[in-house]
Protein backbone atom coordinates (compact mmCIF):
# COMPACT_ATOMS: atom_id res chain seq x y z
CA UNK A 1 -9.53 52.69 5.70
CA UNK A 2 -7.13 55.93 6.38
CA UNK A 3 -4.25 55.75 3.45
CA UNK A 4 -1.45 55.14 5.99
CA UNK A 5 -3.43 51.44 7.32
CA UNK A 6 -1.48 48.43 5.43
CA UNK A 7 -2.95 45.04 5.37
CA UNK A 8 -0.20 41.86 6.16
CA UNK A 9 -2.02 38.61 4.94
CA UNK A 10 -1.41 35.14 3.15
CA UNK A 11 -0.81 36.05 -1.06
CA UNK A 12 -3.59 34.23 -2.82
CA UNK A 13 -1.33 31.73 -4.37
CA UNK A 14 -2.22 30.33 -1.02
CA UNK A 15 -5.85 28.98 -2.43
CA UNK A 16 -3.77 26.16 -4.27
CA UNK A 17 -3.63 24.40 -1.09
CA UNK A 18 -7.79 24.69 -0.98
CA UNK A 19 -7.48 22.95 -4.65
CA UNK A 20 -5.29 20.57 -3.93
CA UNK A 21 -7.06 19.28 -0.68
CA UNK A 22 -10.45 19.52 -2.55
CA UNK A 23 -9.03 17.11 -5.07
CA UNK A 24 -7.18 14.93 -2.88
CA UNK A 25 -10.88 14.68 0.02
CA UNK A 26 -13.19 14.16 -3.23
CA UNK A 27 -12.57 10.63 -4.13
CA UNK A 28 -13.18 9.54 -0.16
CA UNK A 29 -16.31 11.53 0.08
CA UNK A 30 -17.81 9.94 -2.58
CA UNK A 31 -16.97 6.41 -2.23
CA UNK A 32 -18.99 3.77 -0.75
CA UNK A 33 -17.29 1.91 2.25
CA UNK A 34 -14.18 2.16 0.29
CA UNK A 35 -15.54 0.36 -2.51
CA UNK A 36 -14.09 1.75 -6.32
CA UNK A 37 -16.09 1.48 -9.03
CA UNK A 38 -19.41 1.93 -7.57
CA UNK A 39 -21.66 4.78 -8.00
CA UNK A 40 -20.86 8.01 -6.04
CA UNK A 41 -22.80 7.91 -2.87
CA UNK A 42 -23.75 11.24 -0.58
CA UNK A 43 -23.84 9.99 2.88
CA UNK A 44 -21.83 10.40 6.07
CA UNK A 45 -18.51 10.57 4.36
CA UNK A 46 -19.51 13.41 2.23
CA UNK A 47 -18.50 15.59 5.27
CA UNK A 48 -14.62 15.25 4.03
CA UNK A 49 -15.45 18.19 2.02
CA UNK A 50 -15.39 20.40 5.35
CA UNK A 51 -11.79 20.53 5.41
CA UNK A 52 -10.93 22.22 2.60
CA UNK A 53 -13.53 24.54 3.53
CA UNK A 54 -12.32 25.09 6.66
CA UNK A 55 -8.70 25.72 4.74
CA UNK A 56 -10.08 28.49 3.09
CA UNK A 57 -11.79 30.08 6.01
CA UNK A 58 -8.45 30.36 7.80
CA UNK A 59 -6.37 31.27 4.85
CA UNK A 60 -9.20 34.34 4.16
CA UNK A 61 -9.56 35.63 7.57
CA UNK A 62 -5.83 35.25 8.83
CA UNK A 63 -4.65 38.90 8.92
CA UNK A 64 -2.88 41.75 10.43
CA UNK A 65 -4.01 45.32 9.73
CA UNK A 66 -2.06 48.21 11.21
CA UNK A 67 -3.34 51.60 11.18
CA UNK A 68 -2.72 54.94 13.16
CA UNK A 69 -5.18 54.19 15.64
CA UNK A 70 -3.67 50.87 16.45
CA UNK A 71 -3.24 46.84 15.06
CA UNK A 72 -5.78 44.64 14.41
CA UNK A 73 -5.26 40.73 14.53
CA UNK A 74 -7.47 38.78 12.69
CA UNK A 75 -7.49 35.06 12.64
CA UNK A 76 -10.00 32.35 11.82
CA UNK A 77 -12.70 32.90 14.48
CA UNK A 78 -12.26 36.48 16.20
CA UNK A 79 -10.64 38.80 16.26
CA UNK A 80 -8.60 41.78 18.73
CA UNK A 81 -7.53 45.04 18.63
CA UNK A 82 -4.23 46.55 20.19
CA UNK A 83 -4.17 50.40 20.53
CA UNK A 84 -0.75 51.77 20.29
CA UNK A 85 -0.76 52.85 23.80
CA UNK A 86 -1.03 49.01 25.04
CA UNK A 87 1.78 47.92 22.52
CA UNK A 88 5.14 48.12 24.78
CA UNK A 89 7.30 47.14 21.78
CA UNK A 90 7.68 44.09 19.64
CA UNK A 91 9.56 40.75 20.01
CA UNK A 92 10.89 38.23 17.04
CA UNK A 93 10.98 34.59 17.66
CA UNK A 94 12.29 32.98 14.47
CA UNK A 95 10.00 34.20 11.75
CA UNK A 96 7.18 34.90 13.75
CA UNK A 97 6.45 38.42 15.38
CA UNK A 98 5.17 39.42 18.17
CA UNK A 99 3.35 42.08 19.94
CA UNK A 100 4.23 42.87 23.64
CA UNK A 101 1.72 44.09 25.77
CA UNK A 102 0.44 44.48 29.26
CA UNK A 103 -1.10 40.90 29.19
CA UNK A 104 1.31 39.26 27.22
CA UNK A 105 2.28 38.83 23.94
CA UNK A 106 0.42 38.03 20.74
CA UNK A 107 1.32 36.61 17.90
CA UNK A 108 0.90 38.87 14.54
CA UNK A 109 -0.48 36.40 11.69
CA UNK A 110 1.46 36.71 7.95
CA UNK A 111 3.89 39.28 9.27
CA UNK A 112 7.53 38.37 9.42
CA UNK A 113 10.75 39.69 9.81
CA UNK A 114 11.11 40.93 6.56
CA UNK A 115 7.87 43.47 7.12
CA UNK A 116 8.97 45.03 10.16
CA UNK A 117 10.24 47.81 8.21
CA UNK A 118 6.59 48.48 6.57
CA UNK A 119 5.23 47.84 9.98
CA UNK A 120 6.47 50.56 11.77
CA UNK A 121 6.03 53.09 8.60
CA UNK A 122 2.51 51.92 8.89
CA UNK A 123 2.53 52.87 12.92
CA UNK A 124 3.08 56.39 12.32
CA UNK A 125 6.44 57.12 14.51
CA UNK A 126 5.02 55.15 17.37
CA UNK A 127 7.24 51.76 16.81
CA UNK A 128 11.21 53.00 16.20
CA UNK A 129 12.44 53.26 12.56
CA UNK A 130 13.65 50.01 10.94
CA UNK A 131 16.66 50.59 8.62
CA UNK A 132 16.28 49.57 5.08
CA UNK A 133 17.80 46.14 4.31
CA UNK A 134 21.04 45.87 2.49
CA UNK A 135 21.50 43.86 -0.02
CA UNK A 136 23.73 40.73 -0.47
CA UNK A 137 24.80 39.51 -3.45
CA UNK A 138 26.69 36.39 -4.60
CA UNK A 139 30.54 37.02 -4.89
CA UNK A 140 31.48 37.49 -8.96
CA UNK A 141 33.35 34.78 -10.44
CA UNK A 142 36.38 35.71 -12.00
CA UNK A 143 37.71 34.08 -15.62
CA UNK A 144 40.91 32.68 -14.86
C-alpha cells in the first residue's frame, strides 16, 4: 500500500458488540424448547450463533481506503472502486459522506465529517483542501 493510502474503518472497540451479542444468543441456542434447567442441546436453535458472526463479518470488512489511484469501498459482501477521474466531488448528509459520481452517489462506510480533512490529504490535491478545525472551548468561569 503506497504511504499516502489511509484506511477509514470501525475502531476495534467495536468487537464488544460481537461479545455482547454472543453472550446475550448463547443461552437460546442451547436451550431445549425454552426449557431451563435441562441439559444443553445442539439442534436447530444452535443457529442463533450466526448472528454474532455475521456482526463481526460486517464490522471487519466495512471500510474505506483512499489512495492516489482512487477510493475503495468495502462493505460486508463486495466491494467497488472509484478512480479519481469518476469522483465529481463529495456530498454530506448528516454524518454520513458521500461520493458523487457519474451514476450516482455512494455512500463512504466509517468516514464522517470530521475526516474530510484527512480525506482529501489522502487524495493527493484532487479533492479541494479542507481547513483545519478550530477549536471551541467552554467559556471560563469567573470567581465572583
Amino acid at each position: 500500500m503506497p504511504p499516502s493510502a489511509r484506511i477509514f474503518r470501525l475502531p476495534r472497540l467495536t468487537y464488544l458488540v460481537v461479545l455482547f451479542l454472543l453472550f446475550c444468543c448463547a443461552p437460546i441456542a442451547f436451550t431445549v424448547n425454552g426449557i431451563e434447567g435441562e441439559e444443553a442441546v445442539v439442534g436447530p436453535q444452535t443457529l442463533v450463533l450466526v448472528v454474532p458472526l455475521v456482526a463481526a463479518v460486517f464490522i471487519a470488512r466495512g471500510a474505506t481506503i483512499t489512495s492516489a489511484d482512487g477510493i475503495t469501498i468495502r462493505a460486508a459482501f463486495g466491494h467497488r472502486f472509484l478512480a479519481w477521474d469518476e469522483v465529481r466531488g463529495l456530498s454530506v448528509a448528516g454524518r454520513s459522506v458521500y461520493a458523487v459520481t457519474a451514476d450516482g452517489s455512494w455512500r463512504l462506510p466509517c468516514v464522517h465529517v470530521a475526516n474530510l480533512r484527512t480525506l482529501s490529504q489522502a487524495s493527493g490535491g484532487r479533492l479541494p483542501e479542507v481547513a483545519a478545525p478550530t477549536p471551541k472551548f467552554a467559556p471560563q468561569r469567573r470567581r465572583r
